[in-house]
Protein backbone atom coordinates (compact mmCIF):
# COMPACT_ATOMS: atom_id res chain seq x y z
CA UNK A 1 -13.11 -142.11 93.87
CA UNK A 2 -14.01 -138.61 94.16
CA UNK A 3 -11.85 -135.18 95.24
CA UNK A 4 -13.46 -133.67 97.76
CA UNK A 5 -11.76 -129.68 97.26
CA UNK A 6 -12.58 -128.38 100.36
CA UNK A 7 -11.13 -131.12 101.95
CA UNK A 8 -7.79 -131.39 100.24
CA UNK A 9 -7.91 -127.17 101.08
CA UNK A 10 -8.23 -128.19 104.37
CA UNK A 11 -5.65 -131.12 104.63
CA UNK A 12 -3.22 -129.06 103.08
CA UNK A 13 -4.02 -125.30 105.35
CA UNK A 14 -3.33 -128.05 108.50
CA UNK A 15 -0.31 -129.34 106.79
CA UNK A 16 1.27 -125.78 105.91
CA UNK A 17 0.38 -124.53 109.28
CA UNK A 18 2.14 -127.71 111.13
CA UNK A 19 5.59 -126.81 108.36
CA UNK A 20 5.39 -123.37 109.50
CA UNK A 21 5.41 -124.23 113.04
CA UNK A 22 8.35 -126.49 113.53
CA UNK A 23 10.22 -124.49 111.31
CA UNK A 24 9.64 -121.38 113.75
CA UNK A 25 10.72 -123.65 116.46
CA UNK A 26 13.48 -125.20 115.00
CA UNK A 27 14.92 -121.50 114.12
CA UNK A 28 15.94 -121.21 117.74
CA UNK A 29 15.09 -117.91 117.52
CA UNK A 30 15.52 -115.83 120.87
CA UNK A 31 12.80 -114.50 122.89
CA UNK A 32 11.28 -110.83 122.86
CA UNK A 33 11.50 -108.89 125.66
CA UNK A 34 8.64 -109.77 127.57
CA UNK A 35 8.80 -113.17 126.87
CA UNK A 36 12.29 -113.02 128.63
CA UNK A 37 11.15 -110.97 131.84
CA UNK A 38 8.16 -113.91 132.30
CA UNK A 39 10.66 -116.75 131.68
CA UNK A 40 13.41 -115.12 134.28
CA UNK A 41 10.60 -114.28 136.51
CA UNK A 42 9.22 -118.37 136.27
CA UNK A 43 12.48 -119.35 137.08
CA UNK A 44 13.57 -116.78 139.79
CA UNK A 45 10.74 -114.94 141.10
CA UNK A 46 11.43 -112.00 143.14
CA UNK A 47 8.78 -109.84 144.75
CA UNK A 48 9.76 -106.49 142.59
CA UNK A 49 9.05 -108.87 139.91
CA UNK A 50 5.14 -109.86 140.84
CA UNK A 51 4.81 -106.97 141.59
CA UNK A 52 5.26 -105.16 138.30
CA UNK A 53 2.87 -107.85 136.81
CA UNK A 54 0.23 -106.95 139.27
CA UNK A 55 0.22 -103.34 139.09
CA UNK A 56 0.85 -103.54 135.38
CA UNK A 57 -2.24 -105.76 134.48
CA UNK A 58 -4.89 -103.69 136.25
């Protein structure tokens, strides 16, 4: 049977990649600032709020 290198480079990138991932979502780290502001503003959205995003993204 042969080793195909690229693909055992490529199996393993994907696997380190997926590792890397749930470990940064198992850290329960916190969120950054405007992470927070979007997820408070998902889940109680004020009009101050919307509007910041509006003016802020032109």
């Amino acid at each position: 049977m042969k080793f195909n290198t690229q693909r055992i480079i490529l199996y393993f990138t994907i696997f380190v990649g997926i590792v890397a991932r749930f470990l940064q979502y198992f850290s329960n780290r916190g969120l950054w600032m405007d992470e927070a502001s979007l997820a408070l503003g998902v889940i109680n959205p004020t009009v101050p709020f919307l509007n910041h995003y509006l003016i802020s993204s032109r």
